[in-house]
N, C-alpha and C. Protein backbone atom coordinates (compact mmCIF):
# COMPACT_ATOMS: atom_id res chain seq x y z
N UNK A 1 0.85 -1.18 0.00
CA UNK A 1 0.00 0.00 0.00
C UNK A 1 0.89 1.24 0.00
N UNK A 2 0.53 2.12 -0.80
CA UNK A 2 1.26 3.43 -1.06
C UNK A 2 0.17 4.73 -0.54
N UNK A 3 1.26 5.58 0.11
CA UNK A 3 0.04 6.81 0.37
C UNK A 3 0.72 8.11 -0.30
N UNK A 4 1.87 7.77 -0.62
CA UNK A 4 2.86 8.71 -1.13
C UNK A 4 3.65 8.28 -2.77
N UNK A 5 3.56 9.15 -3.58
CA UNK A 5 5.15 8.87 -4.93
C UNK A 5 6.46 8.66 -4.51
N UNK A 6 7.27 8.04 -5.29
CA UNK A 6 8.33 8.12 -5.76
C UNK A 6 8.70 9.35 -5.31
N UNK A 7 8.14 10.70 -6.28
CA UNK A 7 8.84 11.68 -6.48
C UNK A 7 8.66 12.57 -5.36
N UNK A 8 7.42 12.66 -4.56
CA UNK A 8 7.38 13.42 -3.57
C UNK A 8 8.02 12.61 -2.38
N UNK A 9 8.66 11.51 -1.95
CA UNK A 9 9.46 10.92 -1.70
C UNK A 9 10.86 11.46 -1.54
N UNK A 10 11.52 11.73 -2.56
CA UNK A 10 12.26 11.95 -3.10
C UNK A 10 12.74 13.67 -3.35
N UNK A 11 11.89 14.39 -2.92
CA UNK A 11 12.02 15.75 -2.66
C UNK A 11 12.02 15.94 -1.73
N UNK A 12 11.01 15.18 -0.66
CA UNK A 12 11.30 15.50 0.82
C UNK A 12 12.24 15.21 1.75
N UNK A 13 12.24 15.85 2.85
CA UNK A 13 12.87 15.45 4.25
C UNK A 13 12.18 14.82 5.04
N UNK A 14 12.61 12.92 5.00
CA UNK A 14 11.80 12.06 4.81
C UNK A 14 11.76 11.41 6.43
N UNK A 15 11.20 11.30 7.60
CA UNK A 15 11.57 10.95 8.99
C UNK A 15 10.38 9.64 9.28
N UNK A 16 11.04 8.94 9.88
CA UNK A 16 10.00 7.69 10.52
C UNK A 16 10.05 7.80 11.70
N UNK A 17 8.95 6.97 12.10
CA UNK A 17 8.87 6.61 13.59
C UNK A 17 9.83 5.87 14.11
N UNK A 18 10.03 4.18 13.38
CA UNK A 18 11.33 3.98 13.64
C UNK A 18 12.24 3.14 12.43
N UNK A 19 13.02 2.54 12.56
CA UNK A 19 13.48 2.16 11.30
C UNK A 19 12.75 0.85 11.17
N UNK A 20 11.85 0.51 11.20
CA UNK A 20 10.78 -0.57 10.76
C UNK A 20 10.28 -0.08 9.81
N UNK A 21 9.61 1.13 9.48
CA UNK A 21 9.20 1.74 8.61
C UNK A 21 9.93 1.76 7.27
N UNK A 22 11.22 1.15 7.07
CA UNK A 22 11.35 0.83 6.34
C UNK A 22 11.74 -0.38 5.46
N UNK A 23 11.05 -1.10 6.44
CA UNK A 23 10.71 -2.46 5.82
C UNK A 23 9.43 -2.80 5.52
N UNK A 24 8.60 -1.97 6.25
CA UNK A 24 6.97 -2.35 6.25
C UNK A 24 6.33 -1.35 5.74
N UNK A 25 7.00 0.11 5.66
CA UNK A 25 5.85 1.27 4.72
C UNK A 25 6.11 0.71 3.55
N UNK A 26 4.64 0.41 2.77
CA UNK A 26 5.28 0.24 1.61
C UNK A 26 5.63 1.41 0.43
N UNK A 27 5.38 2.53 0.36
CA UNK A 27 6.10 3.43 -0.40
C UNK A 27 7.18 3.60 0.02
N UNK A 28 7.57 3.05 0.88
CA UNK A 28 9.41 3.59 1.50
C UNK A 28 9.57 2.33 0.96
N UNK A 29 9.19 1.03 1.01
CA UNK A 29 9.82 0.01 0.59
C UNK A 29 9.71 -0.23 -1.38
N UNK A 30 8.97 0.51 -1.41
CA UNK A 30 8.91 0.59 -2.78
C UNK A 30 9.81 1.87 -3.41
N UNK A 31 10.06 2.85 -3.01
CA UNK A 31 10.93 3.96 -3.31
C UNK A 31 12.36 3.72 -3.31
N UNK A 32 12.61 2.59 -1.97
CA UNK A 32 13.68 2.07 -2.30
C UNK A 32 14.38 0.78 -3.32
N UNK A 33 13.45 0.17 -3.26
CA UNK A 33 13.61 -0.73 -4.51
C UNK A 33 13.89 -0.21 -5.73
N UNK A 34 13.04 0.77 -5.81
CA UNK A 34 13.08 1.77 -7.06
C UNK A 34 14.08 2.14 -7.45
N UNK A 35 15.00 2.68 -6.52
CA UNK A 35 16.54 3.58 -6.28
C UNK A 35 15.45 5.03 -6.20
N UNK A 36 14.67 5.47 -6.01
CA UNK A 36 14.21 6.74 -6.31
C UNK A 36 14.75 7.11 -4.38
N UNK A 37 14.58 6.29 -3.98
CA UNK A 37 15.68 7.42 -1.99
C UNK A 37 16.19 6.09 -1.86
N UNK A 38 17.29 6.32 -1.02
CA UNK A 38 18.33 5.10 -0.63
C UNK A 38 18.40 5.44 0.56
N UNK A 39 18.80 4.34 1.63
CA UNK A 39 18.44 4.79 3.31
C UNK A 39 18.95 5.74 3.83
N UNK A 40 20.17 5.79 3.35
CA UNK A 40 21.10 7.68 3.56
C UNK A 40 19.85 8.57 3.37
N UNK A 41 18.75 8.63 2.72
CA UNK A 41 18.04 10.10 2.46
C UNK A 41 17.23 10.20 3.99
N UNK A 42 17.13 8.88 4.31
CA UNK A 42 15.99 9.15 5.92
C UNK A 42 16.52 9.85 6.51
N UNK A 43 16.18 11.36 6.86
CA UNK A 43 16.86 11.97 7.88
C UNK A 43 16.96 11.20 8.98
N UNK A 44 15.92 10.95 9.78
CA UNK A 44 15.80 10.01 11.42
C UNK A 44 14.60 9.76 11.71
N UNK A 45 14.55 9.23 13.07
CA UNK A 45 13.24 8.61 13.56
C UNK A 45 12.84 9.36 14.66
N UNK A 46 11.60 9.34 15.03
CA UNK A 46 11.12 10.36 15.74
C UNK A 46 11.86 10.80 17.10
N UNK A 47 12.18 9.63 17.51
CA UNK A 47 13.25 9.45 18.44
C UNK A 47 14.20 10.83 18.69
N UNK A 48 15.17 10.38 17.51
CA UNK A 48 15.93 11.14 17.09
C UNK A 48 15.90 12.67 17.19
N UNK A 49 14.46 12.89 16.14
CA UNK A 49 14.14 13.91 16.10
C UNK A 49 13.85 14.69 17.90
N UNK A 50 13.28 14.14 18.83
CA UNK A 50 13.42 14.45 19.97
C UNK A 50 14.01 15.41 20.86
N UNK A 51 15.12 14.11 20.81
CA UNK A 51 16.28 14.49 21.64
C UNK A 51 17.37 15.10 20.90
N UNK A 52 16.83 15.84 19.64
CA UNK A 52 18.27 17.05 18.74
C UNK A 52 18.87 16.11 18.32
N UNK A 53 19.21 14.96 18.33
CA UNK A 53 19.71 14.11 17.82
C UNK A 53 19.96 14.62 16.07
N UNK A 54 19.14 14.68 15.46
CA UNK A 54 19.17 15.05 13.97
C UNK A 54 18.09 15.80 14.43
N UNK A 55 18.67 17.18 13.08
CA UNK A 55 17.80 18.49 12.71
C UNK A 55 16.26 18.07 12.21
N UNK A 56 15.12 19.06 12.12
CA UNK A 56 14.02 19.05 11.77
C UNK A 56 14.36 20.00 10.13
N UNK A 57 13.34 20.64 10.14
CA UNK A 57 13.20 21.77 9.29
C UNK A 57 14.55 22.48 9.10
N UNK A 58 15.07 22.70 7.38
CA UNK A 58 16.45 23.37 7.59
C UNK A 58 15.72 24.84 7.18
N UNK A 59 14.58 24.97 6.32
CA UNK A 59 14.30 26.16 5.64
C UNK A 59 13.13 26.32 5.31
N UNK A 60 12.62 27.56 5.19
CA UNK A 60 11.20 27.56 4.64
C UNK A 60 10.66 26.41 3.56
N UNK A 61 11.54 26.00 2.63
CA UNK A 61 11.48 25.84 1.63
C UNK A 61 10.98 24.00 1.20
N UNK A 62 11.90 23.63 2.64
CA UNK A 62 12.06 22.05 2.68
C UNK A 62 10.12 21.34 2.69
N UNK A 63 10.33 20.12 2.30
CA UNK A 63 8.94 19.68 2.17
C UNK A 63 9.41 18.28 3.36
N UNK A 64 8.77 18.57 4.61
CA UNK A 64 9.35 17.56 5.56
C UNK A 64 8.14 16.54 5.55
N UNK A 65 8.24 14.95 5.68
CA UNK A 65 7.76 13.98 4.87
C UNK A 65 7.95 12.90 6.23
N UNK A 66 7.08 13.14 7.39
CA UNK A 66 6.95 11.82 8.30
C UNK A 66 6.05 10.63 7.78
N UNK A 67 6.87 9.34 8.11
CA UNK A 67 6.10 8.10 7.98
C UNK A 67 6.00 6.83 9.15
N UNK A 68 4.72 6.70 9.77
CA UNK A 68 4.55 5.78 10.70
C UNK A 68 4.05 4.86 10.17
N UNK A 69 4.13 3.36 10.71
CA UNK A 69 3.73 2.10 10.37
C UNK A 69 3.44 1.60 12.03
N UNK A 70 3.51 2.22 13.31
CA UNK A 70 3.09 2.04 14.80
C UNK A 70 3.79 1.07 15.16
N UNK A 71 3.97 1.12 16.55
CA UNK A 71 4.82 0.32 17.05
C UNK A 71 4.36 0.03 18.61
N UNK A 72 2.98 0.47 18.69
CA UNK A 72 2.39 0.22 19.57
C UNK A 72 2.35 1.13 20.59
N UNK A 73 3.34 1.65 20.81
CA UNK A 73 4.09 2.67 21.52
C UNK A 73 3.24 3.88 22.12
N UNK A 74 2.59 4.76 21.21
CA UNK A 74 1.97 5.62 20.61
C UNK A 74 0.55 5.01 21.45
N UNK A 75 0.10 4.08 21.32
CA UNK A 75 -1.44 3.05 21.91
C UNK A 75 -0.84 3.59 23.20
N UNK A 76 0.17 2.73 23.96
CA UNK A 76 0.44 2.38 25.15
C UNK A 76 0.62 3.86 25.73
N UNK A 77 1.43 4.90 25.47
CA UNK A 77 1.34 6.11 26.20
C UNK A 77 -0.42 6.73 25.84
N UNK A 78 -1.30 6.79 25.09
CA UNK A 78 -1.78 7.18 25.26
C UNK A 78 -3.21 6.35 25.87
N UNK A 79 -2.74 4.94 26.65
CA UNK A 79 -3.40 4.21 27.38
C UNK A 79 -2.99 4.95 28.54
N UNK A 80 -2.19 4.91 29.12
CA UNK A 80 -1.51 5.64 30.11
C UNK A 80 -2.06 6.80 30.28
N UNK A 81 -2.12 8.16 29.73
CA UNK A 81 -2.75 8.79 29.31
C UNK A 81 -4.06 8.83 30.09
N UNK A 82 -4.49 8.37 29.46
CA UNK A 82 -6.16 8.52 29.74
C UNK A 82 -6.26 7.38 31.34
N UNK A 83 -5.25 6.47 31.86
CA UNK A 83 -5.71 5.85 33.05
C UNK A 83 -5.06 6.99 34.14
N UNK A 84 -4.62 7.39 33.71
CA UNK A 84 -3.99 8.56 34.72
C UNK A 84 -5.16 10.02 35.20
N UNK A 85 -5.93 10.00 34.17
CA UNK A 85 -6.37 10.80 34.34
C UNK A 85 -7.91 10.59 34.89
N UNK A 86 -7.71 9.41 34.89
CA UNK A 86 -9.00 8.08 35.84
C UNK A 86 -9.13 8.52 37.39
């Protein structure tokens, strides 16, 4: 399943949740097959993005391009979440 091109792929500043996403999105797994982005283009994973680890946004200009496939993670804090507030 694709929700995204090749090419808009391929213009963006491309970040996952984690590097699973690129075995299981399938436009990332298809973009790469393609050669149209090679894993060097993933900036990082949200993670990353976090803790400064790797930059976000360099410029007005950039087209920044997140992709989740869940990891459960995301469920579980926001189970937490809502029992906390029980």
């Amino acid at each position: 399943m694709r929700e995204t091109d090749d090419e808009a792929l391929a213009r963006a500043q491309v970040f996952v949740d984690t590097e699973i996403a690129l075995e299981e999105a399938g436009e990332l797994v298809t973009a790469l097959a393609n050669g149209a982005i090679s894993r060097g283009d993933i900036r990082g994973t949200l993670a990353q993005l976090c803790t400064g680890e790797v930059d976000g946004r360099r410029g007005e200009q950039d087209i920044t391009l997140f992709k989740t496939v869940g990891t459960g993670l995301a469920d579980l804090a926001a189970a937490a979440l809502v029992y906390a507030r029980e």
